[in-house]
PDB file of N, CA and C in Angstrom:
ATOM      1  N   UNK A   1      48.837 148.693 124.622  1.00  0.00           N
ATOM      2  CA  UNK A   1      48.946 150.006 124.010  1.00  0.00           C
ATOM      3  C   UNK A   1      49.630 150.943 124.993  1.00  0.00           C
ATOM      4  N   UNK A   2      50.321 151.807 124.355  1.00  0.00           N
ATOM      5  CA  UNK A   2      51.368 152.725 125.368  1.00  0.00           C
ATOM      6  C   UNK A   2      51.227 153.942 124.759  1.00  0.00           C
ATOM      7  N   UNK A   3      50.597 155.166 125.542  1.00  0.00           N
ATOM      8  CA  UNK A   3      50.932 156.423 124.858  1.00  0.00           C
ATOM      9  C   UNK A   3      51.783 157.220 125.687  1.00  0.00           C
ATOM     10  N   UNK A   4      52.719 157.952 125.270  1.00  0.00           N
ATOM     11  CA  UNK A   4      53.230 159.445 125.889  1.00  0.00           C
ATOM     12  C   UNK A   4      53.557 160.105 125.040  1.00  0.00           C
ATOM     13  N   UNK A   5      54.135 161.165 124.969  1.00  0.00           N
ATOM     14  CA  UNK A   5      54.794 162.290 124.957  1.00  0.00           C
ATOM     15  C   UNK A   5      55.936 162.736 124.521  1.00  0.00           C
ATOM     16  N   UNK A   6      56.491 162.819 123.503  1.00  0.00           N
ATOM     17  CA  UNK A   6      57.523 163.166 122.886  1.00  0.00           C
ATOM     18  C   UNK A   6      57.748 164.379 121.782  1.00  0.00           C
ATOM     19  N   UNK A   7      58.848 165.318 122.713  1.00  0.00           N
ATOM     20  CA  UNK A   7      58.466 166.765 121.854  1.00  0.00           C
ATOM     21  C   UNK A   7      57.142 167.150 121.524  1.00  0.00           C
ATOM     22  N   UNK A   8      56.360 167.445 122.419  1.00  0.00           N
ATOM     23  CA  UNK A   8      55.544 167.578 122.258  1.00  0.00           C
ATOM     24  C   UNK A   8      54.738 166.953 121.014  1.00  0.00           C
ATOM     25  N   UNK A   9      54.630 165.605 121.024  1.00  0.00           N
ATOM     26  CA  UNK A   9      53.696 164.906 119.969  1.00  0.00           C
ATOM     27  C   UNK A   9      53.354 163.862 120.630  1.00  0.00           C
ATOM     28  N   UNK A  10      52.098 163.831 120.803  1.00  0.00           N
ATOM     29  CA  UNK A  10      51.619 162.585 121.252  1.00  0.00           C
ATOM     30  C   UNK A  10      51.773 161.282 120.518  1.00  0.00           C
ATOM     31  N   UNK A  11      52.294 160.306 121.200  1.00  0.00           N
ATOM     32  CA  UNK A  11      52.599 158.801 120.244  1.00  0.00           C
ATOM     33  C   UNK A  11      51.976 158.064 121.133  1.00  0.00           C
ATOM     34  N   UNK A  12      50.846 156.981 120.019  1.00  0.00           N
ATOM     35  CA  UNK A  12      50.764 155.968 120.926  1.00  0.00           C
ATOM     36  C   UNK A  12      50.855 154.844 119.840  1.00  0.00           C
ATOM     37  N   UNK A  13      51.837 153.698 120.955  1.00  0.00           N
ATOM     38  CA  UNK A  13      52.340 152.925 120.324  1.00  0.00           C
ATOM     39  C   UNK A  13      51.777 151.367 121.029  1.00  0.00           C
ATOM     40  N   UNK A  14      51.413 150.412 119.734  1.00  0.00           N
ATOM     41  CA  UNK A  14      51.176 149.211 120.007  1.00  0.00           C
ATOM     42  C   UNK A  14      51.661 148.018 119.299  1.00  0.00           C
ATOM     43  N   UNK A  15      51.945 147.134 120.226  1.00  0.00           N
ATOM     44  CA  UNK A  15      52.673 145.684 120.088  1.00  0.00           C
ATOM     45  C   UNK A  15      54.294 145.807 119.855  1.00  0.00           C
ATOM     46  N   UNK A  16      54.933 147.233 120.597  1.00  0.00           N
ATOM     47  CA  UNK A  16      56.594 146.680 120.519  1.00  0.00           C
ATOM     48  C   UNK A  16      56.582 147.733 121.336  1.00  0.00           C
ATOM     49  N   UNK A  17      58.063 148.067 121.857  1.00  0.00           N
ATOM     50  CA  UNK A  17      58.487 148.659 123.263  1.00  0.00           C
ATOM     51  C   UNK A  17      59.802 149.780 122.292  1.00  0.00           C
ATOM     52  N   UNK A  18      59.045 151.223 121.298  1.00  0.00           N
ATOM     53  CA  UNK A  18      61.000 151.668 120.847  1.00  0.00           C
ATOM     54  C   UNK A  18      61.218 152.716 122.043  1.00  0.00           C
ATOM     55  N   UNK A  19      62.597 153.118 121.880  1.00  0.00           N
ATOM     56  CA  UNK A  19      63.075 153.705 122.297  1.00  0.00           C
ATOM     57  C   UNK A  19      62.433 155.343 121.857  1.00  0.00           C
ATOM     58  N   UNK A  20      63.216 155.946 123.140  1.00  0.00           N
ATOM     59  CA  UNK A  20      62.665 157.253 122.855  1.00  0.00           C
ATOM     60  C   UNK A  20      63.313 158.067 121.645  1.00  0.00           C
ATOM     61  N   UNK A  21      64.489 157.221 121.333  1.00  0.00           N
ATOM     62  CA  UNK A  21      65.004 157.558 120.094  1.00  0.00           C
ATOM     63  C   UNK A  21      64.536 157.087 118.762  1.00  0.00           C
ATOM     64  N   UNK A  22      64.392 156.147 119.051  1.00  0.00           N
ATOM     65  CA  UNK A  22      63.571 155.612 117.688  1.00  0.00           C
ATOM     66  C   UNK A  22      62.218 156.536 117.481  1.00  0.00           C
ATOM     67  N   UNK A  23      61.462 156.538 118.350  1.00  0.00           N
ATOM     68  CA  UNK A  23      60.191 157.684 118.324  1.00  0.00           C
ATOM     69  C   UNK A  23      60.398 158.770 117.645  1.00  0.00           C
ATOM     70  N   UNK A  24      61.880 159.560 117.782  1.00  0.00           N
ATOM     71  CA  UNK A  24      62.097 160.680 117.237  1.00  0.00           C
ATOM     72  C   UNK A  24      62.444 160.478 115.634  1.00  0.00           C
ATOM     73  N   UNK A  25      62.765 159.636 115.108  1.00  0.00           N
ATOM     74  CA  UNK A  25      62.729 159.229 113.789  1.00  0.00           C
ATOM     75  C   UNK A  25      61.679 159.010 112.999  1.00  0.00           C
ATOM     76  N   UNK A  26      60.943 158.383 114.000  1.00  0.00           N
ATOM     77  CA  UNK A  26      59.502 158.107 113.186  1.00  0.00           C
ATOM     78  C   UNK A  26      58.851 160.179 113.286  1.00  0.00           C
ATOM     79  N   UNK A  27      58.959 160.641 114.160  1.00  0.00           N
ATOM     80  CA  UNK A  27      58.491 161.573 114.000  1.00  0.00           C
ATOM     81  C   UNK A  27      59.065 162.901 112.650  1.00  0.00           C
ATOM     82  N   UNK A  28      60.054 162.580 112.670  1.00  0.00           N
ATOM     83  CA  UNK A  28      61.073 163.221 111.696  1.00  0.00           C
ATOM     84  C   UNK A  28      60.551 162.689 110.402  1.00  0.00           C
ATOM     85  N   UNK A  29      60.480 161.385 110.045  1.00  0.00           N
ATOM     86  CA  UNK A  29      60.132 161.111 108.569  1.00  0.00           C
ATOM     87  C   UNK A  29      58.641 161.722 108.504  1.00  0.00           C
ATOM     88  N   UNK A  30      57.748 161.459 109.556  1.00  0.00           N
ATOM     89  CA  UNK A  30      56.032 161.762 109.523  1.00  0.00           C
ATOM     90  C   UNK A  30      56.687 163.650 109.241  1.00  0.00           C
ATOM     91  N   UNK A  31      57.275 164.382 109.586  1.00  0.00           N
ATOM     92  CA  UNK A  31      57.637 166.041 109.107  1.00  0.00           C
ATOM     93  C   UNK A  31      58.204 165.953 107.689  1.00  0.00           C
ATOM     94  N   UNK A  32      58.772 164.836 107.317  1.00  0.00           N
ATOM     95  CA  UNK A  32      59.291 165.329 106.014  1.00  0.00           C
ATOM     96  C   UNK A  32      58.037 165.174 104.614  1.00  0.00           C
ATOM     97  N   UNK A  33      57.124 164.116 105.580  1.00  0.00           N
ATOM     98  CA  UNK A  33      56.070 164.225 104.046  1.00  0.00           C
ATOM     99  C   UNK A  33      55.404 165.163 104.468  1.00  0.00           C
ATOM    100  N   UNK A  34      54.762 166.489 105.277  1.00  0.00           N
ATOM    101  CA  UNK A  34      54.475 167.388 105.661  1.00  0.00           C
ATOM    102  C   UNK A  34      54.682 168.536 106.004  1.00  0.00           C
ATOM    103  N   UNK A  35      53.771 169.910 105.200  1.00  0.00           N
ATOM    104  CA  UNK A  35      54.506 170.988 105.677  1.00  0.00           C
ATOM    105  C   UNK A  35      53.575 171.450 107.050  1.00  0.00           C
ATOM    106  N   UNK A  36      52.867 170.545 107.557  1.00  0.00           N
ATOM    107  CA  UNK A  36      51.758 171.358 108.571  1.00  0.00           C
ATOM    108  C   UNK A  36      52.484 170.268 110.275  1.00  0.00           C
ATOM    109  N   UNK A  37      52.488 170.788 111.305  1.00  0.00           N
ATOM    110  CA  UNK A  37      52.849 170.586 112.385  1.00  0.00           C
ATOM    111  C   UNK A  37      52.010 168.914 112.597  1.00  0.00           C
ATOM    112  N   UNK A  38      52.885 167.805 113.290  1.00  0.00           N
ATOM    113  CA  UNK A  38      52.385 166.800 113.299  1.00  0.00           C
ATOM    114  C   UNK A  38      52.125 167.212 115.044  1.00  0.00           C
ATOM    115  N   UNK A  39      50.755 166.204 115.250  1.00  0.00           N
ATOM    116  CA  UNK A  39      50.419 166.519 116.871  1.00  0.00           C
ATOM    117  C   UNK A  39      50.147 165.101 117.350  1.00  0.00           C
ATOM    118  N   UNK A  40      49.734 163.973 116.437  1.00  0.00           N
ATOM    119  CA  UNK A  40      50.258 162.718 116.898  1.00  0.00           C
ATOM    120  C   UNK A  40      50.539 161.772 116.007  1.00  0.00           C
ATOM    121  N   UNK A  41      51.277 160.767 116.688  1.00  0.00           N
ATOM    122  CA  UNK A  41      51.565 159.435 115.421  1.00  0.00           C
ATOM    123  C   UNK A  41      51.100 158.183 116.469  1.00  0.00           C
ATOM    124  N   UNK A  42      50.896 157.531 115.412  1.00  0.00           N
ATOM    125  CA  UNK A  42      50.556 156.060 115.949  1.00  0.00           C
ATOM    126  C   UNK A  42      51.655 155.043 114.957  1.00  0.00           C
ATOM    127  N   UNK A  43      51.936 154.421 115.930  1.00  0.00           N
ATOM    128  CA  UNK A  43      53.044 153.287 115.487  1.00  0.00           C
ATOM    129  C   UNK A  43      52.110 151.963 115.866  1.00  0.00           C
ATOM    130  N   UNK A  44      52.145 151.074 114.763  1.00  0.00           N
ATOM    131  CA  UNK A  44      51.725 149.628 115.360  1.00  0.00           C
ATOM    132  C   UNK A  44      52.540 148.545 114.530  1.00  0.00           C
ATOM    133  N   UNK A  45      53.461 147.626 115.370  1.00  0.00           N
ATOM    134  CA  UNK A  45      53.690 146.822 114.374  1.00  0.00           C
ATOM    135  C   UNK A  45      53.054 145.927 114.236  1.00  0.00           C
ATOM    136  N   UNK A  46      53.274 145.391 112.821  1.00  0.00           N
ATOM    137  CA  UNK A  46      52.447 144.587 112.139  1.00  0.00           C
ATOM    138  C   UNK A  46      53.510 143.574 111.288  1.00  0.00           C
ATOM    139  N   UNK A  47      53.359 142.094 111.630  1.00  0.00           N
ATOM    140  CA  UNK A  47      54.576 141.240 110.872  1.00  0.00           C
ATOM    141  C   UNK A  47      55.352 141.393 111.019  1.00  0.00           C
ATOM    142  N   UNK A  48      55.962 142.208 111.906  1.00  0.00           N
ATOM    143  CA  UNK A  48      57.351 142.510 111.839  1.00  0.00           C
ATOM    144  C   UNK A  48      58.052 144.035 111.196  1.00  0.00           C
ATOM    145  N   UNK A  49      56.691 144.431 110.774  1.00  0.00           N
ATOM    146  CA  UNK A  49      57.143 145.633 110.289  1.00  0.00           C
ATOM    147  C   UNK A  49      56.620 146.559 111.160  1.00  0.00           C
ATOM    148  N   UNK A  50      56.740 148.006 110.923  1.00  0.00           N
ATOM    149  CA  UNK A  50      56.410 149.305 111.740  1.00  0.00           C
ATOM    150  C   UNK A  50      55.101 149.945 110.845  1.00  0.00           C
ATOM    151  N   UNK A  51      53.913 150.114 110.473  1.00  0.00           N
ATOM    152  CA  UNK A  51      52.864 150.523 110.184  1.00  0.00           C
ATOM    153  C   UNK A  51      53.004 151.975 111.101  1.00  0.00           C
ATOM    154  N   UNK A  52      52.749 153.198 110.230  1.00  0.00           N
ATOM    155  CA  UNK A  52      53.210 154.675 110.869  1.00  0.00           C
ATOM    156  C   UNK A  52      52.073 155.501 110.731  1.00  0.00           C
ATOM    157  N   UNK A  53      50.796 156.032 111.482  1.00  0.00           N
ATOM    158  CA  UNK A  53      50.155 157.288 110.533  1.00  0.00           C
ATOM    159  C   UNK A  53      50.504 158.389 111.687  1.00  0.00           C
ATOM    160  N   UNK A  54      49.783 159.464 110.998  1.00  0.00           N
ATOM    161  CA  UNK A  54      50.214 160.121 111.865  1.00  0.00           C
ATOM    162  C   UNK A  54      48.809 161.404 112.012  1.00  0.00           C
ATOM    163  N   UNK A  55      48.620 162.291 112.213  1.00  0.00           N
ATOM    164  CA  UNK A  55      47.654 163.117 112.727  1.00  0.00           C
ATOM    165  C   UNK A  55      48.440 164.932 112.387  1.00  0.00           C
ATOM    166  N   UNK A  56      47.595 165.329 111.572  1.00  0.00           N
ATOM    167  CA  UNK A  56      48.442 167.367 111.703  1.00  0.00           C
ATOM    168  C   UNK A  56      47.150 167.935 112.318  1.00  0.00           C
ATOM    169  N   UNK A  57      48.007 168.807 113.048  1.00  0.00           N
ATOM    170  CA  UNK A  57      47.040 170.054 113.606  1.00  0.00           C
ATOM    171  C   UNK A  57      46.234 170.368 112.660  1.00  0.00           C
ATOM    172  N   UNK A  58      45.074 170.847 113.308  1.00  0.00           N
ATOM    173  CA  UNK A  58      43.908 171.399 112.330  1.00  0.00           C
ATOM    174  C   UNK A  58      44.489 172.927 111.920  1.00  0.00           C
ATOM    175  N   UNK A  59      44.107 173.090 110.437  1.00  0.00           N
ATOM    176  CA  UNK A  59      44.406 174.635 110.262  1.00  0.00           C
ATOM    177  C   UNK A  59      42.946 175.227 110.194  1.00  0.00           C
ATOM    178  N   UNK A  60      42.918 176.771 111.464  1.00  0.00           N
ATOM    179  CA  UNK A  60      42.004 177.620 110.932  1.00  0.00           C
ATOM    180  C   UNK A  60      41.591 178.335 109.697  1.00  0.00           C
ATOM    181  N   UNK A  61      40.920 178.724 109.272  1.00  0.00           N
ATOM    182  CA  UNK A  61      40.852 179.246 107.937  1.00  0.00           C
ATOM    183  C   UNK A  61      39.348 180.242 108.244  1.00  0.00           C
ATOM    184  N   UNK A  62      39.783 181.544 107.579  1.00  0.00           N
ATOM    185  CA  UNK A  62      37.909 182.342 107.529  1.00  0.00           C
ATOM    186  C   UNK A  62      37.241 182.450 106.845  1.00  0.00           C
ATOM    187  N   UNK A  63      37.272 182.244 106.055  1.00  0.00           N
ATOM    188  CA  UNK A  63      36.105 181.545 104.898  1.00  0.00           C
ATOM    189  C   UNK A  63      36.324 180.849 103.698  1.00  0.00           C
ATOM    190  N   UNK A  64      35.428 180.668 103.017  1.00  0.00           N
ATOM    191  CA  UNK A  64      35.314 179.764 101.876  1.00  0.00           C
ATOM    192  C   UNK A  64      34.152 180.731 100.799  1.00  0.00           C
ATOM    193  N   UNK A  65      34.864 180.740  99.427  1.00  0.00           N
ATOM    194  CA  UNK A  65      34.142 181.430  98.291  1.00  0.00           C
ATOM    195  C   UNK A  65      33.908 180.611  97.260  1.00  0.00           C
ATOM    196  N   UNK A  66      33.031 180.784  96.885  1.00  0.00           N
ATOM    197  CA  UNK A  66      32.659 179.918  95.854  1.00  0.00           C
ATOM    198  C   UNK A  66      32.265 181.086  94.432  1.00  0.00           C
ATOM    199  N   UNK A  67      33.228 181.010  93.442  1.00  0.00           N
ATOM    200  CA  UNK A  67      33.584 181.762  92.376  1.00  0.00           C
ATOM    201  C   UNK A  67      32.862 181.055  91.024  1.00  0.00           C
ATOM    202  N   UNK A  68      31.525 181.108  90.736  1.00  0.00           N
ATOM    203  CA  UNK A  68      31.423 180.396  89.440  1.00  0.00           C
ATOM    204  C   UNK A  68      31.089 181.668  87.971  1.00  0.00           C
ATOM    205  N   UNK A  69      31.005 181.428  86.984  1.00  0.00           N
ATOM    206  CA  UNK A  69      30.801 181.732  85.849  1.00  0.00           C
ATOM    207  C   UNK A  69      30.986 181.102  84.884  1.00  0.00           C
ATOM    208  N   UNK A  70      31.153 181.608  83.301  1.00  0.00           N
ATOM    209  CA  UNK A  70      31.568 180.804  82.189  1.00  0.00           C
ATOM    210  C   UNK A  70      32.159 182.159  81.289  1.00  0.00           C
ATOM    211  N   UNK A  71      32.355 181.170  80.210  1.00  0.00           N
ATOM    212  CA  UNK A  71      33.247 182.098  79.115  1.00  0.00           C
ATOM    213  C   UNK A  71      32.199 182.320  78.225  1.00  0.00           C
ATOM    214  N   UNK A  72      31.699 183.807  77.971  1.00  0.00           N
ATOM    215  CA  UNK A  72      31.090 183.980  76.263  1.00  0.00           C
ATOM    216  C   UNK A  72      31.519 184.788  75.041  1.00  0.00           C
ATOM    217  N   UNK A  73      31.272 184.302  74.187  1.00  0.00           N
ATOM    218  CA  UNK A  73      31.851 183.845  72.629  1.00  0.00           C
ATOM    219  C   UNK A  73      30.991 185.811  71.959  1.00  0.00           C
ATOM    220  N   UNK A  74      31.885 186.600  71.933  1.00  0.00           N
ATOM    221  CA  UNK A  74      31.080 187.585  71.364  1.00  0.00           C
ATOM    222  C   UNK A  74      30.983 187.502  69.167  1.00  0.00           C
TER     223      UNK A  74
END
C-alpha cells in the first residue's frame, strides 16, 4: 500500500505503481461525479482493472427542522 499527496488529495493506492499523472485523472473523473471537494481516493486494482472510491469533505450545516402537519378538508 502507498499513500501520498496529490493536489492536495490524499491517495492511497494498492497493488500497482501510476504515475503522478495518471493520479490526476482518477482525481478529475472522482470531481466530475461531484459537486463537493474530494479529500481522498483510494485506487486498488483488482483483475486488472482500477476499482476507484473516493472520500468528500464533510459539509458543516446548523441545524436540522423537522416540519410535520397534514391537509384538512373544510
Amino acid at each position: 500500500m502507498k499513500e501520498i499527496f496529490v493536489d492536495d488529495v490524499r491517495v492511497i493506492v494498492e497493488g500497482f505503481d501510476p504515475s503522478v499523472l495518471e493520479i490526476r485523472e482518477y482525481i478529475k473523473m472522482a470531481k466530475q461525479e461531484t459537486d463537493e471537494s474530494i479529500e481522498e481516493i483510494i485506487l486498488t486494482m483488482n483483475n486488472g482493472c482500477v476499482d476507484m472510491d473516493y472520500r468528500t469533505a464533510d459539509r458543516p450545516f446548523e441545524r436540522v427542522r423537522r416540519i410535520t402537519g397534514g391537509l384538512n378538508s373544510v
